[in-house]
N, C-alpha and C. Protein backbone atom coordinates (compact mmCIF):
# COMPACT_ATOMS: atom_id res chain seq x y z
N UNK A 1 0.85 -1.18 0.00
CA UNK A 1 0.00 0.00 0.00
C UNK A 1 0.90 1.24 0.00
N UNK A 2 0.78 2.38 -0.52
CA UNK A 2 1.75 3.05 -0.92
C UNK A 2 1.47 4.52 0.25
N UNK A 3 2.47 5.59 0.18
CA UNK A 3 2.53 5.98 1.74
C UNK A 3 1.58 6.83 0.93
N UNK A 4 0.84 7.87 2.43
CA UNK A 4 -0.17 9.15 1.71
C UNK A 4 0.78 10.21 1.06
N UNK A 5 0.33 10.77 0.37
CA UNK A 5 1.11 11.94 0.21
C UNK A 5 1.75 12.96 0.84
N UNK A 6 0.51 13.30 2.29
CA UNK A 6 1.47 14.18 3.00
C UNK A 6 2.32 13.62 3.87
N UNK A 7 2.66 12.19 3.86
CA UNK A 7 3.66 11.79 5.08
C UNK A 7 4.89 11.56 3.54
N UNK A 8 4.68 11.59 2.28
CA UNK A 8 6.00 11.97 1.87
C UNK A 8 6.50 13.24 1.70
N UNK A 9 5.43 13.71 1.83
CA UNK A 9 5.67 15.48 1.71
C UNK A 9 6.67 15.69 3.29
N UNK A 10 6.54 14.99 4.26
CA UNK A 10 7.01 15.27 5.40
C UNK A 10 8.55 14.94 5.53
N UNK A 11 8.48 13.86 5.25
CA UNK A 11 9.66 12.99 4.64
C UNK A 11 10.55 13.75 3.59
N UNK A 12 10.26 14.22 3.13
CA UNK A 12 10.93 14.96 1.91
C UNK A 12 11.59 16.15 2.45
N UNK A 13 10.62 16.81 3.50
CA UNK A 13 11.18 18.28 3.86
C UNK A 13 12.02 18.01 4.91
N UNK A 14 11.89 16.80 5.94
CA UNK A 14 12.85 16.27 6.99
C UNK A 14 13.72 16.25 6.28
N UNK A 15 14.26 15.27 5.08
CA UNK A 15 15.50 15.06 4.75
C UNK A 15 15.88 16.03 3.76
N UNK A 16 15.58 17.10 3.41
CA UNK A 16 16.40 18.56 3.16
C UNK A 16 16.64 19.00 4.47
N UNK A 17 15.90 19.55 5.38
CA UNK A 17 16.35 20.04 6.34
C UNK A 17 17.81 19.57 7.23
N UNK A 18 17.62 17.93 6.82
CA UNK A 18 18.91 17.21 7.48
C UNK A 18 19.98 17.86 6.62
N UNK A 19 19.95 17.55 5.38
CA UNK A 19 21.01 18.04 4.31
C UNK A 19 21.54 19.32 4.29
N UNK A 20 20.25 20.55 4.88
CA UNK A 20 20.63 21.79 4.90
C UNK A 20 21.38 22.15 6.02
N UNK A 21 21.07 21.39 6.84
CA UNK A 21 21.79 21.62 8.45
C UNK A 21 23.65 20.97 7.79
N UNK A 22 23.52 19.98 7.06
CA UNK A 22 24.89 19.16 7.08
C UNK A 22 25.56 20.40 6.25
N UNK A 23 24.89 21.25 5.25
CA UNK A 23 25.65 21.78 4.03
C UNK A 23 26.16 22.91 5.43
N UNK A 24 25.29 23.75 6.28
CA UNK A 24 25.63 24.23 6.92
C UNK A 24 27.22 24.36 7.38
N UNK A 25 27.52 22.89 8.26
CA UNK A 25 27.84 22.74 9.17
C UNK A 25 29.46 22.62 8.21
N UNK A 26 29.01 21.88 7.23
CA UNK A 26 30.07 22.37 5.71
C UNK A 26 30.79 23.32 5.62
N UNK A 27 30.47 24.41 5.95
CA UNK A 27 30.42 25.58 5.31
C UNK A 27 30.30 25.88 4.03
N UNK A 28 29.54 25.57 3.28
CA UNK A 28 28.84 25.42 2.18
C UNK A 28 28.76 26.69 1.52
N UNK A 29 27.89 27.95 2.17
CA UNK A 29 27.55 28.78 1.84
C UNK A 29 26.83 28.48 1.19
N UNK A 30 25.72 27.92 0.88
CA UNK A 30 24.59 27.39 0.30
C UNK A 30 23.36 28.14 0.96
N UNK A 31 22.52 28.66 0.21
CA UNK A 31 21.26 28.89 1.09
C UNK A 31 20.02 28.01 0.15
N UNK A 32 18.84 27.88 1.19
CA UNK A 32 18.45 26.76 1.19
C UNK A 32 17.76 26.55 -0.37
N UNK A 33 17.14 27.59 -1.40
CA UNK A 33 17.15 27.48 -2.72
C UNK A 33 18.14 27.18 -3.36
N UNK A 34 19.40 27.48 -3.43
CA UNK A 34 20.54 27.42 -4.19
C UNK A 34 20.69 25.54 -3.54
N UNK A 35 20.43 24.99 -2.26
CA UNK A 35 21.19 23.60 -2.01
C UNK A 35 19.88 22.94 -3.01
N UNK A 36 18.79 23.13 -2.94
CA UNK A 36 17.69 22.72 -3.60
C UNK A 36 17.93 22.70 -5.22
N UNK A 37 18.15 24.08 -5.70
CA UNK A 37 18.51 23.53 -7.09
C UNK A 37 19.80 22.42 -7.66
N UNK A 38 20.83 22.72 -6.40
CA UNK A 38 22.09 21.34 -6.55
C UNK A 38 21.55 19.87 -6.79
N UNK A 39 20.33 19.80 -5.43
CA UNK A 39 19.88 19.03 -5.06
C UNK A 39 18.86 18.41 -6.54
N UNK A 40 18.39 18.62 -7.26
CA UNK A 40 17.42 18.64 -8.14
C UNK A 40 18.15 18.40 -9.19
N UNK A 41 19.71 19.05 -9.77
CA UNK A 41 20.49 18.85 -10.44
C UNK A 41 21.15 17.41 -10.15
N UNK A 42 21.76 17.04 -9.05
CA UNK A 42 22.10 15.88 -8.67
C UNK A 42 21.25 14.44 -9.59
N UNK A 43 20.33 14.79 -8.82
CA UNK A 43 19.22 13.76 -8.90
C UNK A 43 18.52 13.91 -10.18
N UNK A 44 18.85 14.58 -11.48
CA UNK A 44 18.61 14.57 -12.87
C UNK A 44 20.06 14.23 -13.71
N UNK A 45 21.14 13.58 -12.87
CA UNK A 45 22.15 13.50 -13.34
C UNK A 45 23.29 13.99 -13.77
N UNK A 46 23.38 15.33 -12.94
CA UNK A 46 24.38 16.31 -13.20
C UNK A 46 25.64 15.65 -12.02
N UNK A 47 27.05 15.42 -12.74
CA UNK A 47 27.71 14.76 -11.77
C UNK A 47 27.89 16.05 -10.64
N UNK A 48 28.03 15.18 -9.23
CA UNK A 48 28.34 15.78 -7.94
C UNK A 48 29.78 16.91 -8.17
N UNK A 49 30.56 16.04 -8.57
CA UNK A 49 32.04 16.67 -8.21
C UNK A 49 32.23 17.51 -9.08
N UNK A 50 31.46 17.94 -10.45
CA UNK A 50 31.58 18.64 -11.38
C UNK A 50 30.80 20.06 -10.83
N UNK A 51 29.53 19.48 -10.49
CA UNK A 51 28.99 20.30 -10.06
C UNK A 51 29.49 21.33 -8.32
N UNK A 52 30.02 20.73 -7.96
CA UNK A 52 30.85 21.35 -6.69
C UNK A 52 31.88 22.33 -7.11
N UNK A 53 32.63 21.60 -8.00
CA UNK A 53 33.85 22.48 -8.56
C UNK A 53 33.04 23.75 -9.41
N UNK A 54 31.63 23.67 -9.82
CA UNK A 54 31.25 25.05 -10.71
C UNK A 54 31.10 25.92 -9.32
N UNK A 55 30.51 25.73 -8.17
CA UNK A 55 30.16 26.05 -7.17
C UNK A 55 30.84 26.91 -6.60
N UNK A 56 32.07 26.34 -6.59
CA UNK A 56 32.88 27.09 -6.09
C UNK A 56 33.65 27.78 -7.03
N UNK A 57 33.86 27.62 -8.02
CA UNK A 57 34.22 28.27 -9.24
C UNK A 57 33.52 30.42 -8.76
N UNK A 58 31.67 29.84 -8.53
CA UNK A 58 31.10 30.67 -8.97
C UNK A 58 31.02 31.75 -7.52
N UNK A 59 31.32 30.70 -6.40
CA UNK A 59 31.88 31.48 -4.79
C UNK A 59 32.96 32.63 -5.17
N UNK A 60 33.52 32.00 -5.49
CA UNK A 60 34.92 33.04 -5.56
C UNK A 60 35.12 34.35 -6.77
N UNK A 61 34.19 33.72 -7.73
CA UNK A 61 34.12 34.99 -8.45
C UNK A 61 33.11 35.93 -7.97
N UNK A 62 32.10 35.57 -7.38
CA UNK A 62 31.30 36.54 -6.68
C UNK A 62 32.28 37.33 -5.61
N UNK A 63 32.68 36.54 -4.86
CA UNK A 63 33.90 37.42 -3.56
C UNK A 63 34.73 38.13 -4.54
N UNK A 64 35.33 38.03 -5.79
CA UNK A 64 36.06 38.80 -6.45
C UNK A 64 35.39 39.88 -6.32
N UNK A 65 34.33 39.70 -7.47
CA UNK A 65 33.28 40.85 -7.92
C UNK A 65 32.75 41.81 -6.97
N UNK A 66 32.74 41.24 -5.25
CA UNK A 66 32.49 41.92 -4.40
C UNK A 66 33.50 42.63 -3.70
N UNK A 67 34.83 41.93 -3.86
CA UNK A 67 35.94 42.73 -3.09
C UNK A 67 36.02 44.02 -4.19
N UNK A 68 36.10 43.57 -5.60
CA UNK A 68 36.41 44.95 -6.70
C UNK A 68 35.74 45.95 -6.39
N UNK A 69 34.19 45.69 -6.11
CA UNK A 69 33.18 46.87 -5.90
C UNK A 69 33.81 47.75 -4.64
N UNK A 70 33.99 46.98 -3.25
CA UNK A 70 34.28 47.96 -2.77
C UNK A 70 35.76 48.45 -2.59
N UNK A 71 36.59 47.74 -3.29
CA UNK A 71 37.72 49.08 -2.95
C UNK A 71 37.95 50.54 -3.68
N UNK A 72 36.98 50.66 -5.01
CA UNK A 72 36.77 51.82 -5.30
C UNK A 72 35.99 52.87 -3.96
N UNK A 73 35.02 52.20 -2.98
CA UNK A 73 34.52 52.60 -2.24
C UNK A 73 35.53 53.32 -0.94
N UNK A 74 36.37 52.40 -0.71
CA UNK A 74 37.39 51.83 0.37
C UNK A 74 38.62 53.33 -0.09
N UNK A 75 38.82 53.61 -1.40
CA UNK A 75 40.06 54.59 -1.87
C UNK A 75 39.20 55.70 -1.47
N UNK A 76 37.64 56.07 -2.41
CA UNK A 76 37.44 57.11 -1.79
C UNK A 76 37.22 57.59 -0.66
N UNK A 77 36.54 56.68 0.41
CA UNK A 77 36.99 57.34 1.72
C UNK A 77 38.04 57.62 2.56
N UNK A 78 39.10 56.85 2.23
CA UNK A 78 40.65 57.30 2.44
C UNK A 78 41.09 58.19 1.98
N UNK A 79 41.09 58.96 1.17
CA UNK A 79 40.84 60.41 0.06
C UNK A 79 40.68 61.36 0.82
N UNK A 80 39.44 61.06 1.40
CA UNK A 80 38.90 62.76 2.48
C UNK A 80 39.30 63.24 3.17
């Protein structure tokens, strides 16, 4: 007999929540849409380790993109 729906619906959100707590504890920097679309990617066959390495690929160019922004910020208030 097959389970009801909302006890897989329950089941489903328990074991993200486990996963989100683990990516956490990772330090992942994952928030919980972004582990969800990994998560969804995974499980349609996108390899893991490929997909980790874009991940972080895409971590660090954001911290780039964010350190660049502010040291134009960072010169002009040293300026005054």
């Amino acid at each position: 007999m097959p389970e009801p729906v909302s006890h897989q619906v329950n089941a489903a959100r328990k074991t993200f929540e486990t996963l989100y707590q683990i990516s956490k504890l990772l330090n992942t920097n994952l928030d919980p849409t972004t582990l969800s679309i990994c998560i969804r990617l995974c499980e349609n066959g996108v390899n893991p380790h490929a997909l980790a390495t874009v991940m972080k690929e895409l971590q660090r160019e954001v911290k780039e993109m964010n350190n660049a922004q502010l040291e134009p910020a960072n010169k002009a208030s040293t300026n005054k």
